[in-house]
PDB file of N, CA and C in Angstrom:
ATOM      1  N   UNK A   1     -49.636   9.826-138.164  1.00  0.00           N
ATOM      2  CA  UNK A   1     -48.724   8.726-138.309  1.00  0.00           C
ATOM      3  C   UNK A   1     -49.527   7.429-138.437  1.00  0.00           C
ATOM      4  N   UNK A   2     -48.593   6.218-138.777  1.00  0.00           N
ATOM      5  CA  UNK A   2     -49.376   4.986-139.134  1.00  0.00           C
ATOM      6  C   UNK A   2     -49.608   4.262-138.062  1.00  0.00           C
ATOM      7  N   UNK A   3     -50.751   3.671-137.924  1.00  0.00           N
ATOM      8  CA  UNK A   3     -50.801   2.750-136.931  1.00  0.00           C
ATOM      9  C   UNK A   3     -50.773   1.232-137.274  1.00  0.00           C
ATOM     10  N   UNK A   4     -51.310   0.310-135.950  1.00  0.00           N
ATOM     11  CA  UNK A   4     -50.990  -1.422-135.861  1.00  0.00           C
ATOM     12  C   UNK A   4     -50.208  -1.256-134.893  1.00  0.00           C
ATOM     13  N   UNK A   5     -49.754  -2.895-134.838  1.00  0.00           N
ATOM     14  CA  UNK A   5     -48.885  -3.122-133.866  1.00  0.00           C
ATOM     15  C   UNK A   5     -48.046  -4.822-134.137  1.00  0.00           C
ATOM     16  N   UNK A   6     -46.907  -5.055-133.585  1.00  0.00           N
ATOM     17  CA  UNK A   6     -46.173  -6.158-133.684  1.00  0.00           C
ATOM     18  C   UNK A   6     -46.080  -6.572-132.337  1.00  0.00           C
ATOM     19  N   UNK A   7     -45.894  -7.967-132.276  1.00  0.00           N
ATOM     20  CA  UNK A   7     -45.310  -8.971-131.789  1.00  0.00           C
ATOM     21  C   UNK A   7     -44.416  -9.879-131.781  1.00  0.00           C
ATOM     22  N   UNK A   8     -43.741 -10.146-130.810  1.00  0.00           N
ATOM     23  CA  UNK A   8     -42.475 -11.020-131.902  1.00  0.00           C
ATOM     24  C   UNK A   8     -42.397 -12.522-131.140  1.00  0.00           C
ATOM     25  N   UNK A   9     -43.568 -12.141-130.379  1.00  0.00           N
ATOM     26  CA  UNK A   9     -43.939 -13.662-129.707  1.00  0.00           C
ATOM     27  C   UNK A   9     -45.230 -14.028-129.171  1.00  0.00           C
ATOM     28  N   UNK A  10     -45.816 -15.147-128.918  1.00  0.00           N
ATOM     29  CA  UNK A  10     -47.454 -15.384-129.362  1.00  0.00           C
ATOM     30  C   UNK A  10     -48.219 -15.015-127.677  1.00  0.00           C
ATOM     31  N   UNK A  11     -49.032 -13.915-127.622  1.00  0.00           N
ATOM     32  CA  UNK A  11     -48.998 -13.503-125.967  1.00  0.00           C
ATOM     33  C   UNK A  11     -49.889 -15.156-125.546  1.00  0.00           C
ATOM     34  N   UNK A  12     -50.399 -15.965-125.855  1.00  0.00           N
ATOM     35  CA  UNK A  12     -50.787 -16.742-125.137  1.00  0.00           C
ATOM     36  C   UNK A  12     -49.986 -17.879-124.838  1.00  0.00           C
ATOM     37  N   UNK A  13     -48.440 -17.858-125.456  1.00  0.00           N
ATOM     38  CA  UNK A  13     -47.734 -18.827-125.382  1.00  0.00           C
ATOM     39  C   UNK A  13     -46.349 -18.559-124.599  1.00  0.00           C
ATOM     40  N   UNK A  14     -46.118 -16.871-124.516  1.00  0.00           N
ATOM     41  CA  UNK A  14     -45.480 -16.560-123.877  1.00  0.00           C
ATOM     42  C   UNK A  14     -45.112 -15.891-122.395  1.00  0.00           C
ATOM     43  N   UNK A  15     -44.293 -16.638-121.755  1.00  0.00           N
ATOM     44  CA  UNK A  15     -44.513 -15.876-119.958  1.00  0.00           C
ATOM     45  C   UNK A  15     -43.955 -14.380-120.358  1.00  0.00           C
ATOM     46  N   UNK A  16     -43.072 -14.211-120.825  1.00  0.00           N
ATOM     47  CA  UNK A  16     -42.456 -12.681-120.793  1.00  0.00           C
ATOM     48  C   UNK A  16     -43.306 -11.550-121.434  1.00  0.00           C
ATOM     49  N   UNK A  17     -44.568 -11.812-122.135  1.00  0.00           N
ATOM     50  CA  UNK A  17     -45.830 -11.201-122.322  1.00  0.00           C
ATOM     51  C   UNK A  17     -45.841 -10.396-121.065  1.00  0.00           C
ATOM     52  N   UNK A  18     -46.132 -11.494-119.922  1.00  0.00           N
ATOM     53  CA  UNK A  18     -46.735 -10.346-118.409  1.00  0.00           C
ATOM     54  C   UNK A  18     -45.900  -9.850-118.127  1.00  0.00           C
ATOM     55  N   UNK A  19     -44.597 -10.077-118.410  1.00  0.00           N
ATOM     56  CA  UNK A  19     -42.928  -8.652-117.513  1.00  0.00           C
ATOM     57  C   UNK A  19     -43.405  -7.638-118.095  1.00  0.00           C
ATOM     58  N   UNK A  20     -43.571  -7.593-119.692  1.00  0.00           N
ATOM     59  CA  UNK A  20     -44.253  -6.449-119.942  1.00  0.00           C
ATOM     60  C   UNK A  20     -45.501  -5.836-120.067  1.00  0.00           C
ATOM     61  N   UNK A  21     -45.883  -6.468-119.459  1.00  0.00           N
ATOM     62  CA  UNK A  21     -47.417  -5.672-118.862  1.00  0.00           C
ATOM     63  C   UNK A  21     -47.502  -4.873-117.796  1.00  0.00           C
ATOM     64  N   UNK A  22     -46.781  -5.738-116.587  1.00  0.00           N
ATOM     65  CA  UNK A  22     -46.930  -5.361-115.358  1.00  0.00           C
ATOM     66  C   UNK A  22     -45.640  -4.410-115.216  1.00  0.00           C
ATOM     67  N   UNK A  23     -44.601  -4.325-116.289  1.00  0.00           N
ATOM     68  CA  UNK A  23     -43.553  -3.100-115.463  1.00  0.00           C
ATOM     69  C   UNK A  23     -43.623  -2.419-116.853  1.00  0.00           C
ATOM     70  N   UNK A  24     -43.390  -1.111-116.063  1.00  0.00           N
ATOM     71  CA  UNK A  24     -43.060   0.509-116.141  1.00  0.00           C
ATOM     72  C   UNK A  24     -42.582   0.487-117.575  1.00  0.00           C
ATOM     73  N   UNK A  25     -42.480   1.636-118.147  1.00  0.00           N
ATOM     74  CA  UNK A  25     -41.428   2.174-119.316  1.00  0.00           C
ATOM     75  C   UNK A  25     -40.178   2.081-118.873  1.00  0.00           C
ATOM     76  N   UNK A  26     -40.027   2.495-117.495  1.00  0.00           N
ATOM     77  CA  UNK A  26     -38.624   2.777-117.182  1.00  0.00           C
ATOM     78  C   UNK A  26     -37.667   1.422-116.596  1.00  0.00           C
ATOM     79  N   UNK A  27     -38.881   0.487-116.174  1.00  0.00           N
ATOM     80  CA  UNK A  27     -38.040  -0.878-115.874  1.00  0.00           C
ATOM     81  C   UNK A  27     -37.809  -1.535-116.977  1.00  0.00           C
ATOM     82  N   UNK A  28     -38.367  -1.160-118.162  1.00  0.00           N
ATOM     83  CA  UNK A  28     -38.312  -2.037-119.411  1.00  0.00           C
ATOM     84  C   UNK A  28     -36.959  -1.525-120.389  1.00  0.00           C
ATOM     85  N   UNK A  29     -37.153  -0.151-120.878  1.00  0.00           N
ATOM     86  CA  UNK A  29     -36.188   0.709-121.276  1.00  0.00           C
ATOM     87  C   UNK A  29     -34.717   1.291-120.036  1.00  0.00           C
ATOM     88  N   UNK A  30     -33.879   0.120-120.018  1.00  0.00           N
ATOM     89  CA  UNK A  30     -33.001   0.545-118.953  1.00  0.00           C
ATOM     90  C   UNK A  30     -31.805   1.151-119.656  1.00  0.00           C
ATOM     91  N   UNK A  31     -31.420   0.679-120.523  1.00  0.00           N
ATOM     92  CA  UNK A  31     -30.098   1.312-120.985  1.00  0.00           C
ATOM     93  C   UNK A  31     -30.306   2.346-122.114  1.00  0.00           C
ATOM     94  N   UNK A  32     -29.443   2.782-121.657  1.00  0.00           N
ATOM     95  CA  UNK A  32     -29.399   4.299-121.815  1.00  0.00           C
ATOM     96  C   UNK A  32     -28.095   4.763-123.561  1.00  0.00           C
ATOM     97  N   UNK A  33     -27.232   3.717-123.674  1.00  0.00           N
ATOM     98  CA  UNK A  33     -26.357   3.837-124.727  1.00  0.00           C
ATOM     99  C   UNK A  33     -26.423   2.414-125.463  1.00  0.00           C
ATOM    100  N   UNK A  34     -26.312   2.919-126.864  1.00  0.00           N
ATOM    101  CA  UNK A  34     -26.083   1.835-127.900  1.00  0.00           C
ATOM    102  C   UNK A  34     -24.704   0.695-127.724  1.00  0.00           C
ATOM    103  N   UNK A  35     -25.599  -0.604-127.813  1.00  0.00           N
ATOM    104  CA  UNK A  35     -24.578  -1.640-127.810  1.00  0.00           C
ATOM    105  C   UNK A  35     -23.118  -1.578-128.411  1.00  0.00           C
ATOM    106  N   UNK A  36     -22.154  -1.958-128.126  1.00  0.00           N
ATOM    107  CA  UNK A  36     -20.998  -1.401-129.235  1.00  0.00           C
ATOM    108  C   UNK A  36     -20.945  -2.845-130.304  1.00  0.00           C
ATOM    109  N   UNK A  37     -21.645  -4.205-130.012  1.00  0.00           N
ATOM    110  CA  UNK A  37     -22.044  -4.836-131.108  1.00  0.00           C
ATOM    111  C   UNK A  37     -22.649  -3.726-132.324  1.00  0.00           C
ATOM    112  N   UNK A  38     -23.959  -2.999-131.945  1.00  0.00           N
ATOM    113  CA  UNK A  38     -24.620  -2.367-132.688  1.00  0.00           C
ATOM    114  C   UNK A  38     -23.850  -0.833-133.598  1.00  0.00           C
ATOM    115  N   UNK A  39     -23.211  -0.526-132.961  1.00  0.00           N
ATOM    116  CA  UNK A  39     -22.212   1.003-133.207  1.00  0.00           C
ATOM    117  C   UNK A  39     -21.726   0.989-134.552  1.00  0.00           C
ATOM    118  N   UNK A  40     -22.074   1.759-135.028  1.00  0.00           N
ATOM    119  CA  UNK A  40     -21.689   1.754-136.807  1.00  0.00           C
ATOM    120  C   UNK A  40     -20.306   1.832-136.488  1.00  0.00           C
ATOM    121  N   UNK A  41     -19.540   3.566-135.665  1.00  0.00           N
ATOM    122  CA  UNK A  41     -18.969   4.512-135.737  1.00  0.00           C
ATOM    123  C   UNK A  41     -17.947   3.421-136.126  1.00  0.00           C
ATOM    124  N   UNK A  42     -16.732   3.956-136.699  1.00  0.00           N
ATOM    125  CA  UNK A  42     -15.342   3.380-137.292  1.00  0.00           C
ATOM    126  C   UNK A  42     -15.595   2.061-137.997  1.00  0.00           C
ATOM    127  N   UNK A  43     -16.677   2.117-138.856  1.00  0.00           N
ATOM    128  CA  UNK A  43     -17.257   0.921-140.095  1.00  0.00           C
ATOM    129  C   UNK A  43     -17.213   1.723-141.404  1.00  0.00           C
ATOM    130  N   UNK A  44     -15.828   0.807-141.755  1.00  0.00           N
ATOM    131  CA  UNK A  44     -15.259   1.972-143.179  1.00  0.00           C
ATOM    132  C   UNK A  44     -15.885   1.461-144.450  1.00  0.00           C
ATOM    133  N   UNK A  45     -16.253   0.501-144.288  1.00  0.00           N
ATOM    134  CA  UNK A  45     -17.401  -0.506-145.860  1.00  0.00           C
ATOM    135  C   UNK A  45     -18.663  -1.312-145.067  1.00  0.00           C
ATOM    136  N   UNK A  46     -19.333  -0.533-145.953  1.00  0.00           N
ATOM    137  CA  UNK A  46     -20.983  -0.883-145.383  1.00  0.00           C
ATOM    138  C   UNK A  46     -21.600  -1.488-146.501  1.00  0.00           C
ATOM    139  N   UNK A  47     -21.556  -3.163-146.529  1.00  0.00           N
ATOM    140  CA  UNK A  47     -22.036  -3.497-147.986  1.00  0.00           C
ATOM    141  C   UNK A  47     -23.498  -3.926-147.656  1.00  0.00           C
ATOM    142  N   UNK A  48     -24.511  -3.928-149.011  1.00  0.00           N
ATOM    143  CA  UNK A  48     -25.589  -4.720-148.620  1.00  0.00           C
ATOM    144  C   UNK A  48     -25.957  -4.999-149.966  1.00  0.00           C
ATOM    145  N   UNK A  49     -25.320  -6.022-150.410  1.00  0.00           N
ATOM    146  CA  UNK A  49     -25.455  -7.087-151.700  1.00  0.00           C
ATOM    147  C   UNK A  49     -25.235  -8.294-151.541  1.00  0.00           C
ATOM    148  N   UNK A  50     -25.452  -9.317-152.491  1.00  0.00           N
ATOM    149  CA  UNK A  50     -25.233 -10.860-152.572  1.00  0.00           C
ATOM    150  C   UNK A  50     -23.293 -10.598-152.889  1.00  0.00           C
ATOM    151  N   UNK A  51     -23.459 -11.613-152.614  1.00  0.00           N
ATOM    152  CA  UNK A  51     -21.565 -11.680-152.517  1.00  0.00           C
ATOM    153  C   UNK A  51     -21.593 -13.197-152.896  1.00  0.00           C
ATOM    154  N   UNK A  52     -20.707 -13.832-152.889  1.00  0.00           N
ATOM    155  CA  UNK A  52     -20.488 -15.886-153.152  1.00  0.00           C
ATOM    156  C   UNK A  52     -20.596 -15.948-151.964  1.00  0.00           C
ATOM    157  N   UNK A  53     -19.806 -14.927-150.735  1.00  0.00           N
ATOM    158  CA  UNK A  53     -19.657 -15.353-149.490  1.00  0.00           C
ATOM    159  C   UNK A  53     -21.054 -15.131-148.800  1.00  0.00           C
ATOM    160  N   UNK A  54     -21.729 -14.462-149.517  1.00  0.00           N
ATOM    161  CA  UNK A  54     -22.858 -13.968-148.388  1.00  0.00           C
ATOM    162  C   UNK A  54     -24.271 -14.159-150.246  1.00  0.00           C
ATOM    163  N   UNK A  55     -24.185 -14.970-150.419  1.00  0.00           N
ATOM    164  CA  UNK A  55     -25.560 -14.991-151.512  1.00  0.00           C
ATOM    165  C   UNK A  55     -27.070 -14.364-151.030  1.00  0.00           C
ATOM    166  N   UNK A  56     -26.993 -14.729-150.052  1.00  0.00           N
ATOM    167  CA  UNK A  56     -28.711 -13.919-149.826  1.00  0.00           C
ATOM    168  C   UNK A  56     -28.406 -12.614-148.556  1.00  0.00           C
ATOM    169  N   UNK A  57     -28.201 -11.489-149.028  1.00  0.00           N
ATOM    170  CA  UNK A  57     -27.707 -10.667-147.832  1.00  0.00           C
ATOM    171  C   UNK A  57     -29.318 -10.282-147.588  1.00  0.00           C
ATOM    172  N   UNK A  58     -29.479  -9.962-146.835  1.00  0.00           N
ATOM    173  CA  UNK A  58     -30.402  -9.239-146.160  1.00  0.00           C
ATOM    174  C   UNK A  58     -30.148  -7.953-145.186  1.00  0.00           C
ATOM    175  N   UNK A  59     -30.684  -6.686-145.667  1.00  0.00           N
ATOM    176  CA  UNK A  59     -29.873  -5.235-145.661  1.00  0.00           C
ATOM    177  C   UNK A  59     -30.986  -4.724-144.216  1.00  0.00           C
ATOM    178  N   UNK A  60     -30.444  -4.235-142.944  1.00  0.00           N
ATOM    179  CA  UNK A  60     -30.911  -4.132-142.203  1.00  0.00           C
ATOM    180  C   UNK A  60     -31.065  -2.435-141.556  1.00  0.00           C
ATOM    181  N   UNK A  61     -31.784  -1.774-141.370  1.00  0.00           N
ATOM    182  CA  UNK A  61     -31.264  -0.591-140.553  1.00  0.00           C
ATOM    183  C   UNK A  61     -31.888  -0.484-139.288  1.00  0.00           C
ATOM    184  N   UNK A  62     -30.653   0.207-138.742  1.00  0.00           N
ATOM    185  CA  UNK A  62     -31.416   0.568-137.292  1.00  0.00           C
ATOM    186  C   UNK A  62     -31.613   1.887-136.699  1.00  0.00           C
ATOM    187  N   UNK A  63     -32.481   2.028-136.637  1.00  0.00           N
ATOM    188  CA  UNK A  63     -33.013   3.915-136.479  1.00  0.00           C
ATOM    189  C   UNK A  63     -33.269   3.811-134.988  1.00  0.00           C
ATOM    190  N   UNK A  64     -32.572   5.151-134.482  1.00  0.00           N
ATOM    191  CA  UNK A  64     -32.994   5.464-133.417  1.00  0.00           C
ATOM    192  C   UNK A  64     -33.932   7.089-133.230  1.00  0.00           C
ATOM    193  N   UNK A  65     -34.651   6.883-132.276  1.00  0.00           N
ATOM    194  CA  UNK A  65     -35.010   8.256-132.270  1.00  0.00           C
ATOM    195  C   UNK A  65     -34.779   8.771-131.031  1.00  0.00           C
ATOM    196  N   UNK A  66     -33.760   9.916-131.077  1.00  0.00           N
ATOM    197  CA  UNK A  66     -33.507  10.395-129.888  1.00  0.00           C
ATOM    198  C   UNK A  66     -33.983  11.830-129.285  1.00  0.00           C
ATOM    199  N   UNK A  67     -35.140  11.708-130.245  1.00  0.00           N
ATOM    200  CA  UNK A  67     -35.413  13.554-130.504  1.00  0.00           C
ATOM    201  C   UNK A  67     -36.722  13.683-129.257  1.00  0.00           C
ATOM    202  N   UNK A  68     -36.642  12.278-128.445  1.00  0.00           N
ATOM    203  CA  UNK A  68     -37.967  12.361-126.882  1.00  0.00           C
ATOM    204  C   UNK A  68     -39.140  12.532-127.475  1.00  0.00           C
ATOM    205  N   UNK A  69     -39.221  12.590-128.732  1.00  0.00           N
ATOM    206  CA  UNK A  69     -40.735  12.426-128.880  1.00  0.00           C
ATOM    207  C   UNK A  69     -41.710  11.217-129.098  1.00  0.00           C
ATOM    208  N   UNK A  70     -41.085  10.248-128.274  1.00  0.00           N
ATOM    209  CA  UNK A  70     -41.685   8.636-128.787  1.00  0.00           C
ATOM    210  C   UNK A  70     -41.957   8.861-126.886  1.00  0.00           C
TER     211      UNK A  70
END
């Protein structure tokens, strides 16, 4: 598989850098079920084009992996 790595904030500028240093997988990863913001289920039109209403869409996915091998 590919490697690297992201950040989505600058570790020398940020305090919440050390929460995740110093705690666990399991204090970090607490919830256990998908947001129902996030929940596709009962989403009957799934568009991802420019529209007048929406000119610059930007098409997003969200993958989960639930298969325990991460």
């Amino acid at each position: 598989m590919g490697g690297g790595s992201y950040l989505s904030f600058s570790r020398s500028s940020s305090t919440r850098y050390a929460d995740y240093v110093t705690k666990s997988p399991q204090e970090i990863f607490k919830q256990k079920t998908m947001n129902n913001a996030m929940n596709p289920h009962g989403v009957e039109v799934r568009e991802s084009r420019d529209s007048a209403e929406h000119p610059n869409s930007l098409a997003i996915i969200l993958a989960l992996d639930v298969t325990g091998s991460m």
